[in-house]
C-alpha atoms as a PDB file:
ATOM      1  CA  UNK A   1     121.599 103.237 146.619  1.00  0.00           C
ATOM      2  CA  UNK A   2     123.139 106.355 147.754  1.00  0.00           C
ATOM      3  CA  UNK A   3     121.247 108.651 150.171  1.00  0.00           C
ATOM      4  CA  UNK A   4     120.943 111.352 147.268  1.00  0.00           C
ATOM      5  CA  UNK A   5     119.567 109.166 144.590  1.00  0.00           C
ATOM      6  CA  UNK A   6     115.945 107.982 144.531  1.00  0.00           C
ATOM      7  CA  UNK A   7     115.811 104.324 142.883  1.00  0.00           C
ATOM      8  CA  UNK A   8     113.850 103.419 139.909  1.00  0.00           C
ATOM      9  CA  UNK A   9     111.200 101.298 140.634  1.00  0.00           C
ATOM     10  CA  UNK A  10     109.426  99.343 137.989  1.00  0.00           C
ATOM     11  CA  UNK A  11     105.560  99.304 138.012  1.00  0.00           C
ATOM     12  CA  UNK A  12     104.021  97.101 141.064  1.00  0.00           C
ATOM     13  CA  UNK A  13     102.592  94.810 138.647  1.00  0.00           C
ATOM     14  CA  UNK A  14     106.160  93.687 136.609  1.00  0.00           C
ATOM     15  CA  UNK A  15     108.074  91.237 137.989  1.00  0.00           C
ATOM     16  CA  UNK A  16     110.947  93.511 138.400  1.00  0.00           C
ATOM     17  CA  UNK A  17     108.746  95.695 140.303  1.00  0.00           C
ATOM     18  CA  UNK A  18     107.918  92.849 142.363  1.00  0.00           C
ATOM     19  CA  UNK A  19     111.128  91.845 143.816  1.00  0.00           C
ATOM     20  CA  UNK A  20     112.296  95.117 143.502  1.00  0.00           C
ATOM     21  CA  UNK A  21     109.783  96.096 146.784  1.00  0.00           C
ATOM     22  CA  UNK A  22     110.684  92.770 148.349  1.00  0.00           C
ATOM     23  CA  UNK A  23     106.938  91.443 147.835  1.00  0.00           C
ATOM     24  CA  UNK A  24     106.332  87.676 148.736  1.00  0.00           C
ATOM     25  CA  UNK A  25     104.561  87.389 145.606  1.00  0.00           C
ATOM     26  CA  UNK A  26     107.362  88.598 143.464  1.00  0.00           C
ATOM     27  CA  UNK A  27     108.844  85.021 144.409  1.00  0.00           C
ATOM     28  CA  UNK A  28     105.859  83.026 142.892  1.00  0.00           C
ATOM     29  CA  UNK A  29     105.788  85.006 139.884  1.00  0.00           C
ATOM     30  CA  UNK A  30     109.548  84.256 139.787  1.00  0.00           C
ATOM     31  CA  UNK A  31     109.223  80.852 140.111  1.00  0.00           C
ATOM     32  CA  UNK A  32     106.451  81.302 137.266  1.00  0.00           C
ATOM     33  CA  UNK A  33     108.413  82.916 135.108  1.00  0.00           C
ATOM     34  CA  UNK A  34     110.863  81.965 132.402  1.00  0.00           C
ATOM     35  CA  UNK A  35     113.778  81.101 134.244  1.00  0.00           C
ATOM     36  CA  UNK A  36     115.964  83.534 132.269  1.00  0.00           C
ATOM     37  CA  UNK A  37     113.133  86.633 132.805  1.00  0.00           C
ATOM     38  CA  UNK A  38     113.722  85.842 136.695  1.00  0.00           C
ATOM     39  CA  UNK A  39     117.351  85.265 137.031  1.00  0.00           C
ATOM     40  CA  UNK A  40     117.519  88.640 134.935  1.00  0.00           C
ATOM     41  CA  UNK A  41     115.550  90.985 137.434  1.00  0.00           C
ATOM     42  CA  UNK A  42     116.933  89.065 140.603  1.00  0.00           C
ATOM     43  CA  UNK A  43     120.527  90.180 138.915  1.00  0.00           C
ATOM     44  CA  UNK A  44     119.155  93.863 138.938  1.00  0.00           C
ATOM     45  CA  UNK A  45     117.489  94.029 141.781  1.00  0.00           C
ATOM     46  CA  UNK A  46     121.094  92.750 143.862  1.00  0.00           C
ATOM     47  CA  UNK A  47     123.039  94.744 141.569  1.00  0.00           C
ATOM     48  CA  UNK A  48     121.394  97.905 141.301  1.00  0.00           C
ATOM     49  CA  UNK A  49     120.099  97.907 145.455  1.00  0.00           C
ATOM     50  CA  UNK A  50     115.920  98.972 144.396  1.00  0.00           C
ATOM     51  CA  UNK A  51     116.143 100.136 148.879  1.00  0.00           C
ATOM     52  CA  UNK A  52     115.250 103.622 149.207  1.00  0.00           C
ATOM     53  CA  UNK A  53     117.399 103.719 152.526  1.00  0.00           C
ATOM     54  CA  UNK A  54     119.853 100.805 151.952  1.00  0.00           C
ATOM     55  CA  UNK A  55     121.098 100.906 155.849  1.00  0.00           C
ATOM     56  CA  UNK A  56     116.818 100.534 157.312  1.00  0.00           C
ATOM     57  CA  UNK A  57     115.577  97.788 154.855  1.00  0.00           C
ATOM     58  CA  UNK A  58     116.917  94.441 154.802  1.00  0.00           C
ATOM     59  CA  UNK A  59     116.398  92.556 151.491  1.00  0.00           C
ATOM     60  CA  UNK A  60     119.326  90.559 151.141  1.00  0.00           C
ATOM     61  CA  UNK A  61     117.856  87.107 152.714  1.00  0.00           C
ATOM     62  CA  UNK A  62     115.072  87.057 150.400  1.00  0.00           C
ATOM     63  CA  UNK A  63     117.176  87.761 147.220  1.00  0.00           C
ATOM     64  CA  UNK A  64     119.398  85.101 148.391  1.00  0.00           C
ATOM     65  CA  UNK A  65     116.753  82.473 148.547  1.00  0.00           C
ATOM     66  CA  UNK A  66     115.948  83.595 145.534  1.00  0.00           C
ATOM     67  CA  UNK A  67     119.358  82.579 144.031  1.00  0.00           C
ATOM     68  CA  UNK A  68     118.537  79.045 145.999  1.00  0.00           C
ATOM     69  CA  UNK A  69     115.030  78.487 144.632  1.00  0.00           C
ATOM     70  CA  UNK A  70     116.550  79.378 140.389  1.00  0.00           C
ATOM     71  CA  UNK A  71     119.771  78.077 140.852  1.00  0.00           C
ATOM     72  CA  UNK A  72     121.123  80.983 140.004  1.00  0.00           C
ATOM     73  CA  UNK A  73     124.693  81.186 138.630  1.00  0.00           C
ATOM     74  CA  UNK A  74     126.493  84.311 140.268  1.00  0.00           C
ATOM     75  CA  UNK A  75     128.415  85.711 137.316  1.00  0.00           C
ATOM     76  CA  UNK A  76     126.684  88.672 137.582  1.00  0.00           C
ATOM     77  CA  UNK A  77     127.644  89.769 140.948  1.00  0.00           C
ATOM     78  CA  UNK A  78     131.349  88.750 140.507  1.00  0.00           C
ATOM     79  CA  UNK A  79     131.468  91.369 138.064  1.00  0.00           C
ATOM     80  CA  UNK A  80     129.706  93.387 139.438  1.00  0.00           C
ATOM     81  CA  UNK A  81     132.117  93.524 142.244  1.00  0.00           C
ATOM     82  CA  UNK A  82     135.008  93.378 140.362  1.00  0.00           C
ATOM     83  CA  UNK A  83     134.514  96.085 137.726  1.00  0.00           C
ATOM     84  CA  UNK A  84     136.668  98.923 137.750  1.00  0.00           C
ATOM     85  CA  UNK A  85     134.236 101.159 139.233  1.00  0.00           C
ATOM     86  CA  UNK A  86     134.648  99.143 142.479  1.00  0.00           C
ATOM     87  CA  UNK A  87     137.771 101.140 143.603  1.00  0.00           C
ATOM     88  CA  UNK A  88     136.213 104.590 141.751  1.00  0.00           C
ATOM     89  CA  UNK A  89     133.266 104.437 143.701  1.00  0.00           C
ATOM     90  CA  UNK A  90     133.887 101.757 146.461  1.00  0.00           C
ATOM     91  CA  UNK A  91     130.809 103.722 148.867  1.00  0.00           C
ATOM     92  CA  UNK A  92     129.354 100.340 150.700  1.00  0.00           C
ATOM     93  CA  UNK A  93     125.813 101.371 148.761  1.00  0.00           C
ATOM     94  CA  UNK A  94     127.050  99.934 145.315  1.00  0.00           C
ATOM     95  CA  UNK A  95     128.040  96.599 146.955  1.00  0.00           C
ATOM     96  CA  UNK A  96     126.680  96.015 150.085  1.00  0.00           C
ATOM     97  CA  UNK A  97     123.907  94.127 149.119  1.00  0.00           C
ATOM     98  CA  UNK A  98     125.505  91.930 146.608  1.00  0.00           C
ATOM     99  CA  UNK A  99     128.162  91.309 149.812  1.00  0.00           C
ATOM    100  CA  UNK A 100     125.139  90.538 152.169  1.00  0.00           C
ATOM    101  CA  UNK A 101     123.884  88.300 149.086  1.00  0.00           C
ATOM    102  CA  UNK A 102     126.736  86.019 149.077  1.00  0.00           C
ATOM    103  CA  UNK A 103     127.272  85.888 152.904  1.00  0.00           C
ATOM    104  CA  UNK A 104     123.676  84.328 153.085  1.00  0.00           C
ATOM    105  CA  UNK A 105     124.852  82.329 150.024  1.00  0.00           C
ATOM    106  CA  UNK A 106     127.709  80.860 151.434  1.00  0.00           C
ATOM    107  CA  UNK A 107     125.870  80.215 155.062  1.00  0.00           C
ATOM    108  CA  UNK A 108     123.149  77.763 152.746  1.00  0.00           C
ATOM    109  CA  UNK A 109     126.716  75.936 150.899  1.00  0.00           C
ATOM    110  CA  UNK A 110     127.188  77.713 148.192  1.00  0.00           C
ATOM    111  CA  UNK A 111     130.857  77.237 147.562  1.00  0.00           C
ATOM    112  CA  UNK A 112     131.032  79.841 144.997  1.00  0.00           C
ATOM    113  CA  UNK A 113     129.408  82.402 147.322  1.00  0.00           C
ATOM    114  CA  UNK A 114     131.753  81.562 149.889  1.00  0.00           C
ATOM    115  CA  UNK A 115     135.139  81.811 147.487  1.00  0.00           C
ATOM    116  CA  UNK A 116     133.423  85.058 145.963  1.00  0.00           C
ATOM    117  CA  UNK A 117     133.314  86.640 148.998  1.00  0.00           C
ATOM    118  CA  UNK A 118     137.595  85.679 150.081  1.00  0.00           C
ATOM    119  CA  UNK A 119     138.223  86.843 146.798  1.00  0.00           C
ATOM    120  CA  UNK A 120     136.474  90.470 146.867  1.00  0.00           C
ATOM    121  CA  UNK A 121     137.610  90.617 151.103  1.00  0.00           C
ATOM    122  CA  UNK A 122     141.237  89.988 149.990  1.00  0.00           C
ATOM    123  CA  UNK A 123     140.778  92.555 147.074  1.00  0.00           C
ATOM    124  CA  UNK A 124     137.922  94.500 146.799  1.00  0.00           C
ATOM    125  CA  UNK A 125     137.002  98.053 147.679  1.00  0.00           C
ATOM    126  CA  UNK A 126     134.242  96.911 150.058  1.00  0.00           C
ATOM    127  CA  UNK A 127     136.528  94.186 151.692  1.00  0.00           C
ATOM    128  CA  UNK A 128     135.434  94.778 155.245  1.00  0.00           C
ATOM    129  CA  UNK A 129     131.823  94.250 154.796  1.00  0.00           C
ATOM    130  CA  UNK A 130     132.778  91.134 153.301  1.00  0.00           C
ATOM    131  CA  UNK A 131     135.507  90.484 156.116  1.00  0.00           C
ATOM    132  CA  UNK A 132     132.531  90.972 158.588  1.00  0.00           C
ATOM    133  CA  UNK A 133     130.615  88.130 156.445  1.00  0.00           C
ATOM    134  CA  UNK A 134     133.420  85.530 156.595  1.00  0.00           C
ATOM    135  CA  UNK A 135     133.895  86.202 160.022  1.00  0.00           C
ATOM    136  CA  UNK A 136     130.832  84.089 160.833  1.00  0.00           C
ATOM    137  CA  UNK A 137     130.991  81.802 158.172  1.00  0.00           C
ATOM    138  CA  UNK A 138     134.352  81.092 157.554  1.00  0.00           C
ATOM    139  CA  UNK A 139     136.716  78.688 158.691  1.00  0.00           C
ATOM    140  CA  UNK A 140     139.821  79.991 160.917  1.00  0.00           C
ATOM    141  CA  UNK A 141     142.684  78.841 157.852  1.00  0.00           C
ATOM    142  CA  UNK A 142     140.507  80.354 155.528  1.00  0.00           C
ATOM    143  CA  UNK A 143     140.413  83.317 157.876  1.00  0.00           C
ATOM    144  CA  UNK A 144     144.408  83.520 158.771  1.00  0.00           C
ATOM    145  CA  UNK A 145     144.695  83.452 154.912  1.00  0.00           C
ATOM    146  CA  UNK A 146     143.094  86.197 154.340  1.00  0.00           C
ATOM    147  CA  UNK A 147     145.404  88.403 156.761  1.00  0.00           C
ATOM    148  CA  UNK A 148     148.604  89.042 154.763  1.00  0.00           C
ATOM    149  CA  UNK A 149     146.224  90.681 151.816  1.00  0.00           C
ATOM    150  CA  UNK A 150     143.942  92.819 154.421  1.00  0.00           C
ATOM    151  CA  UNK A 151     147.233  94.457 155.954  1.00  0.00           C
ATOM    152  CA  UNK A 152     148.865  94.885 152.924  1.00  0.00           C
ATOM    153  CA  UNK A 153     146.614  98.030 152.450  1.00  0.00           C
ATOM    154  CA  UNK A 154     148.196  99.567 155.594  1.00  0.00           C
ATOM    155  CA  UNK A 155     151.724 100.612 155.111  1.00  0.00           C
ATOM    156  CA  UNK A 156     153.835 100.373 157.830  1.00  0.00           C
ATOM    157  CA  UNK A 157     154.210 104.325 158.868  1.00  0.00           C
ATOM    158  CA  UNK A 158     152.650 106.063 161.563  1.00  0.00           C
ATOM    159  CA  UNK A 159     149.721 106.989 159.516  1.00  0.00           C
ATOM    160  CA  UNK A 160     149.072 103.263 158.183  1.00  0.00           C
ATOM    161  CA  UNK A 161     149.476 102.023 161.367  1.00  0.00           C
ATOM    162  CA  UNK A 162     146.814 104.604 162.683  1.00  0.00           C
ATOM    163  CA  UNK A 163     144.279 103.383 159.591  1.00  0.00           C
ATOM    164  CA  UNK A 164     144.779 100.037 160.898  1.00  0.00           C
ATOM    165  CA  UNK A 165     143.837 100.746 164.249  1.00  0.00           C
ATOM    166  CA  UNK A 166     140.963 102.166 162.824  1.00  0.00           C
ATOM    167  CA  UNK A 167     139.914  99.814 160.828  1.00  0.00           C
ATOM    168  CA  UNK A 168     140.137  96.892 163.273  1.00  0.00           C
ATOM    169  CA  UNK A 169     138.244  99.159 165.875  1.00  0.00           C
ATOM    170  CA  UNK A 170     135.465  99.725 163.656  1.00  0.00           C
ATOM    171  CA  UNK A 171     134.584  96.278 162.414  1.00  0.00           C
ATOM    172  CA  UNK A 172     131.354  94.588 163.232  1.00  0.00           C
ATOM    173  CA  UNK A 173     132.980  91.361 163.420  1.00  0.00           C
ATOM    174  CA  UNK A 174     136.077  90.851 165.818  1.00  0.00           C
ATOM    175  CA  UNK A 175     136.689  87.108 165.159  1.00  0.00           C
ATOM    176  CA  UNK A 176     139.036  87.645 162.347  1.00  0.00           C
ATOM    177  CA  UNK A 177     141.197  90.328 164.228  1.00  0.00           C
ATOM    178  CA  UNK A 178     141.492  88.031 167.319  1.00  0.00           C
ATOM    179  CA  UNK A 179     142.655  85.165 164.945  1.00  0.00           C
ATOM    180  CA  UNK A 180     145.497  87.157 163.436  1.00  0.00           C
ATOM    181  CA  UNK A 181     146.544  88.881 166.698  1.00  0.00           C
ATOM    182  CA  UNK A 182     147.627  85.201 167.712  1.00  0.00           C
ATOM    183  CA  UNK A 183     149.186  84.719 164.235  1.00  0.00           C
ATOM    184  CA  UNK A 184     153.004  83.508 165.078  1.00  0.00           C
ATOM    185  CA  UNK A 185     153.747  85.374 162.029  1.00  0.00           C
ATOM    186  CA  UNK A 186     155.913  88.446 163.237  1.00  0.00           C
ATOM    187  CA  UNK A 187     154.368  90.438 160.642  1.00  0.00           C
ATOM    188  CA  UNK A 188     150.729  89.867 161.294  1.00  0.00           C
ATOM    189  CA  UNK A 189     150.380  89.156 165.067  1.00  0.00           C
ATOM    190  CA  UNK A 190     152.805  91.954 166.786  1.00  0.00           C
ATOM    191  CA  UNK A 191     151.045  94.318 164.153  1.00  0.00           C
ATOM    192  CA  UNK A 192     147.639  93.368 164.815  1.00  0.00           C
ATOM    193  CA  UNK A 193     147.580  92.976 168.280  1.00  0.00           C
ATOM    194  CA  UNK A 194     149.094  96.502 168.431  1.00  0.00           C
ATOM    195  CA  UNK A 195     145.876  97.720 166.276  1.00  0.00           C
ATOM    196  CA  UNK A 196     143.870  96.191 168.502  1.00  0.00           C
ATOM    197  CA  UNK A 197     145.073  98.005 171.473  1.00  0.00           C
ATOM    198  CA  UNK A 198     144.967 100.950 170.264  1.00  0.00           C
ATOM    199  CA  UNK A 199     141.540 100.816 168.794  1.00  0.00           C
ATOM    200  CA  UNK A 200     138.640 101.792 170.337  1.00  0.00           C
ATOM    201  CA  UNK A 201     137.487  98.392 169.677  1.00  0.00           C
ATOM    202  CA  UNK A 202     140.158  96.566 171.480  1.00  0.00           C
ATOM    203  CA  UNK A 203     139.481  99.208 174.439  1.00  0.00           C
ATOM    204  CA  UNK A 204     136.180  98.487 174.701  1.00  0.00           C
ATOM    205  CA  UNK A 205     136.768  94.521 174.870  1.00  0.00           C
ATOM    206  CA  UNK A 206     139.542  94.988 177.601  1.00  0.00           C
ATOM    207  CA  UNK A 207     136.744  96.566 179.463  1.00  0.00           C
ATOM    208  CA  UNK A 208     134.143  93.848 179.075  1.00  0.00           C
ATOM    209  CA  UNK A 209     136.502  91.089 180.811  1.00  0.00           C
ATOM    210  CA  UNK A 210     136.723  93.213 183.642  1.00  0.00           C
ATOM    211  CA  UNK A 211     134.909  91.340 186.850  1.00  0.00           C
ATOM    212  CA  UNK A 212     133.153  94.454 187.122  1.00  0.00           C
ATOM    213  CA  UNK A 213     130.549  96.460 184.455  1.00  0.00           C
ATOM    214  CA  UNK A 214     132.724  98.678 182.209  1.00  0.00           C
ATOM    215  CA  UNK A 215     133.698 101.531 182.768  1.00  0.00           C
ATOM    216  CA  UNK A 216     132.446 103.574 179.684  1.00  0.00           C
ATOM    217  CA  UNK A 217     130.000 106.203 180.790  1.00  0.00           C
ATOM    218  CA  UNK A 218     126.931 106.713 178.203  1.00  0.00           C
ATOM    219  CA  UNK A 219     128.707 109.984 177.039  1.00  0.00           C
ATOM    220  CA  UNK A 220     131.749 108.234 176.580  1.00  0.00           C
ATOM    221  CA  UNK A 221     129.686 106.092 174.269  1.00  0.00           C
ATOM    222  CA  UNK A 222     128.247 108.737 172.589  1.00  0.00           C
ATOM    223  CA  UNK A 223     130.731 110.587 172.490  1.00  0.00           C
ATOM    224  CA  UNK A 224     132.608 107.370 170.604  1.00  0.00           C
ATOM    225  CA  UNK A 225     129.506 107.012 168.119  1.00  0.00           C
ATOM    226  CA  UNK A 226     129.824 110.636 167.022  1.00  0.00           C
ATOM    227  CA  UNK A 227     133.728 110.354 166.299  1.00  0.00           C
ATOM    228  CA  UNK A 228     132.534 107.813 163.932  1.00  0.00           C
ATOM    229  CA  UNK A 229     130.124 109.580 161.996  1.00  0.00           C
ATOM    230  CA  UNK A 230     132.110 112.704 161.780  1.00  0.00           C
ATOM    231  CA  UNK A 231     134.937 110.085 160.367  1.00  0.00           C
ATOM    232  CA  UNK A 232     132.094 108.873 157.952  1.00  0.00           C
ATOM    233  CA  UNK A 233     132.203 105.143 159.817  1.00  0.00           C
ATOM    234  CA  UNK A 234     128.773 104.396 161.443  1.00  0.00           C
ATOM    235  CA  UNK A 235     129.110 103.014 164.685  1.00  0.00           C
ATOM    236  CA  UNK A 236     125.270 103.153 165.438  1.00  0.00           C
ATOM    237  CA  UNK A 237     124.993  99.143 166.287  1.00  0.00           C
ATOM    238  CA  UNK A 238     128.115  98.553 168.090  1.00  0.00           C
ATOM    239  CA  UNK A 239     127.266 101.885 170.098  1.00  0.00           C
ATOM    240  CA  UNK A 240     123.818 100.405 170.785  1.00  0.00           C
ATOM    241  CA  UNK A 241     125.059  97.343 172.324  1.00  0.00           C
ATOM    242  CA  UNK A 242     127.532  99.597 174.611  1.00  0.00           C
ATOM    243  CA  UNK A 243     124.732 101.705 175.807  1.00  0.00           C
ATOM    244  CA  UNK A 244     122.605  98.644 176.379  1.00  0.00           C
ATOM    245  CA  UNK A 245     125.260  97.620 179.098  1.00  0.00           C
ATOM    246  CA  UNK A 246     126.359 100.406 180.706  1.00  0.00           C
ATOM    247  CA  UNK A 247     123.596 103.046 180.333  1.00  0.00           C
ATOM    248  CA  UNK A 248     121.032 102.714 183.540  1.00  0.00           C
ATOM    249  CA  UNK A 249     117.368 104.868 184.154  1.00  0.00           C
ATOM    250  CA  UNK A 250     119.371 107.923 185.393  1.00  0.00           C
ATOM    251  CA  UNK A 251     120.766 108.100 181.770  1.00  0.00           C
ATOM    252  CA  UNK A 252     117.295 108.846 180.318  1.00  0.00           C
ATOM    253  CA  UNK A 253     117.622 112.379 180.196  1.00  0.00           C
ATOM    254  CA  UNK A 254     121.059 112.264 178.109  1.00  0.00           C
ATOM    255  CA  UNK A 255     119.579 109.030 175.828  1.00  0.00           C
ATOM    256  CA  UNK A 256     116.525 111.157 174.717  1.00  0.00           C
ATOM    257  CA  UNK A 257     118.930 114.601 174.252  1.00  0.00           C
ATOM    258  CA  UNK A 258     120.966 112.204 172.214  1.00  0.00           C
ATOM    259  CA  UNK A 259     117.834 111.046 169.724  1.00  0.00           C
ATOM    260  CA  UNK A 260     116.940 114.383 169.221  1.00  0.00           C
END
């Protein structure tokens, strides 16, 4: 949901309300349930993300054995993803669950999941979320396929170039990256390795294969994690791993001042 909007949660007793909160007993009563009733309020529940902070509560595992357990057929979310509202209001809080959804999907062999998920990463709104899904999932032809449609949303100026950099700098999941940097394709790999090494991204991984720590000082990577959020890109998690290597008890102070 989006930060300003409160959710509408069905009554605690509904089934609805159930797996709206996540409850373990919302999957009995689903498995109860007429099939259809279920498959209905699993639908909303991924569709219409019940999470009062989306980004704190993790709910897509459950939902996605959920999908297991009915068999449920995932018409739904390919609309869902696909409807034209996708690219008028692509913020990751309308998708991002349903993404999550399918990437747990596809990890149990759900083919559809799976081909869902290279369909909305080569076209959809949300496409690096689901990039970031494949990436430890997919397979590396599946992977090098999905390159020429990625960097077709960068045009080749100095500005599209920049977004580039950016984008491949602030993805979760490097794998894909990598794999088209080493594409013999002159134009994926020149272009992509050049992203790379001018992200912050790629920085930060020339620094971890040096024989010594890196060299990023914790305000460095704060500094880093705040250029994010003032760009609207969280880099919380990737920051946290960073500080986790380099920052030492004489960083205490500045950690804590940071919190605050």
């Amino acid at each position: 949901m989006c930060d300003s909007v409160d959710p509408v949660i069905a009554p605690s007793g509904t089934l609805l309300g159930l797996l709206q909160r996540g409850r373990g007993d919302g999957t009995l009563h689903a498995l109860t349930a007429p099939r259809s009733e279920a498959l209905a309020a699993l639908d909303q529940c991924v569709l219409r993300d019940p999470r009062h902070d989306w980004r704190v509560e993790n709910r897509s595992l459950y939902y996605a054995r959920l999908y297991l357990d009915l068999d449920g057929s995932l018409d739904a979310v390919e609309a869902h993803l696909f409807a034209p509202e996708d690219h008028a209001a692509p913020g990751e809080e309308r998708t991002g669950l349903a993404v999550s959804v399918l990437g747990h999907l596809a990890s149990y062999g759900r083919d559809d999941a799976l081909a869902l998920l290279r369909r909305y990463a080569a076209h959809g709104a949300n496409w690096p979320w689901a990039l970031d899904e494949l990436a430890v999932r997919d397979d590396d032809a599946a992977l090098a396929a999905l390159a020429a449609p990625v960097l077709a949303r960068f045009p080749a100026t100095a500005e599209g170039e920049a977004e580039l950099a950016a984008a491949a700098g602030d993805s979760y999941e490097p794998r894909p990256w990598h794999l088209w940097a080493e594409d013999p394709d002159p134009a994926v790999g020149p272009r992509v390795k050049a992203a790379l090494e001018r992200s912050s991204f790629g920085l930060w991984q020339r620094q971890l294969t040096a024989p010594d720590r890196p060299q990023w000082s914790v305000d460095g990577v704060l500094s880093w994690a705040q250029e994010g959020h003032d760009r609207g890109n969280d880099r919380h998690v990737p920051a946290a791993r960073c500080l986790a290597t380099v920052a030492t008890a004489a960083d205490r102070p500045a950690l804590l001042a940071a919190a605050r």
